[in-house]
Protein backbone atom coordinates (compact mmCIF):
# COMPACT_ATOMS: atom_id res chain seq x y z
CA UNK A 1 -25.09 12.27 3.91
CA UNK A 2 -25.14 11.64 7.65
CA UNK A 3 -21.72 11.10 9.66
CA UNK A 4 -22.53 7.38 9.59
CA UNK A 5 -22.47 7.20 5.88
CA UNK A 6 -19.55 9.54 5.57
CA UNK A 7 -17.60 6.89 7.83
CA UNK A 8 -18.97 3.77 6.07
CA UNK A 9 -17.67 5.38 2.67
CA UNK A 10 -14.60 6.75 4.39
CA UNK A 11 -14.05 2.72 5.56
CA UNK A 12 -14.76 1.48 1.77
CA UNK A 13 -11.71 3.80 0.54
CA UNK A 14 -9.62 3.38 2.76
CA UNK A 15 -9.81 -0.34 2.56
CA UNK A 16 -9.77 -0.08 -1.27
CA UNK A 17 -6.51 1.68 -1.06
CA UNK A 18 -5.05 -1.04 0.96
CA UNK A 19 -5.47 -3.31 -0.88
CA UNK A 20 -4.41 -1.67 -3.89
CA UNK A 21 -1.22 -1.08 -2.68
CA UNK A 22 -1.00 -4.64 -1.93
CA UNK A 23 -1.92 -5.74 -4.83
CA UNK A 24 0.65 -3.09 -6.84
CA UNK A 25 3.37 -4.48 -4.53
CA UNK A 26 2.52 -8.19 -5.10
CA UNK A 27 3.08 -7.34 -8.62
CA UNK A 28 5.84 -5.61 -8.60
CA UNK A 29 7.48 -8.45 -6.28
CA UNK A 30 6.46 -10.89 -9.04
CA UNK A 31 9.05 -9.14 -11.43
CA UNK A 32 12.09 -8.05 -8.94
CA UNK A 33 11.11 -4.47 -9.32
CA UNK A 34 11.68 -2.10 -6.91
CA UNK A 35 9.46 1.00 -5.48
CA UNK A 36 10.44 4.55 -4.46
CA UNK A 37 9.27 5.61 -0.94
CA UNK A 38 9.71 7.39 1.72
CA UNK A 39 11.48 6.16 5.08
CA UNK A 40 12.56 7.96 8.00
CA UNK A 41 11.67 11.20 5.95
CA UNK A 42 14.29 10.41 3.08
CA UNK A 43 13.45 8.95 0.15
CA UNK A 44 14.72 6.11 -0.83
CA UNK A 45 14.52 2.66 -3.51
CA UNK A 46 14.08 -0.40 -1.80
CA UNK A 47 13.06 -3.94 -3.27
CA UNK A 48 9.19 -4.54 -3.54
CA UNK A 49 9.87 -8.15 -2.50
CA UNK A 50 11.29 -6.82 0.87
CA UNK A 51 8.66 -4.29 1.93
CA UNK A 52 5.73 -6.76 0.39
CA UNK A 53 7.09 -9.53 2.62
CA UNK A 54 7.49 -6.73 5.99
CA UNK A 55 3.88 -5.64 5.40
CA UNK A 56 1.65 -8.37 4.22
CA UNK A 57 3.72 -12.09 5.73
């Protein structure tokens, strides 16, 4: 593969993984759940309907 098709695939994941996360925390707005992450280097629960609307409105 040359470095331009390593980037263009590189691109395609990393775009898939966006918006997989999106979509996982669209769901799991939908039902008041919450997610475990990391923040500030702690981790820590917060409400999916808080980050989703910080990140994606």
């Amino acid at each position: 593969m040359s470095k331009e098709e390593i980037n263009e695939l590189r691109s395609l994941i990393c775009f898939g993984l966006r918006k997989a996360e999106e979509n996982m925390l669209r769901e799991k707005a939908l039902h008041n759940d919450t997610i475990v992450t990391m923040s500030n280097g702690k981790i820590c629960e917060m409400s999916a309907k808080y980050l989703y609307r910080k990140l994606y409105n």
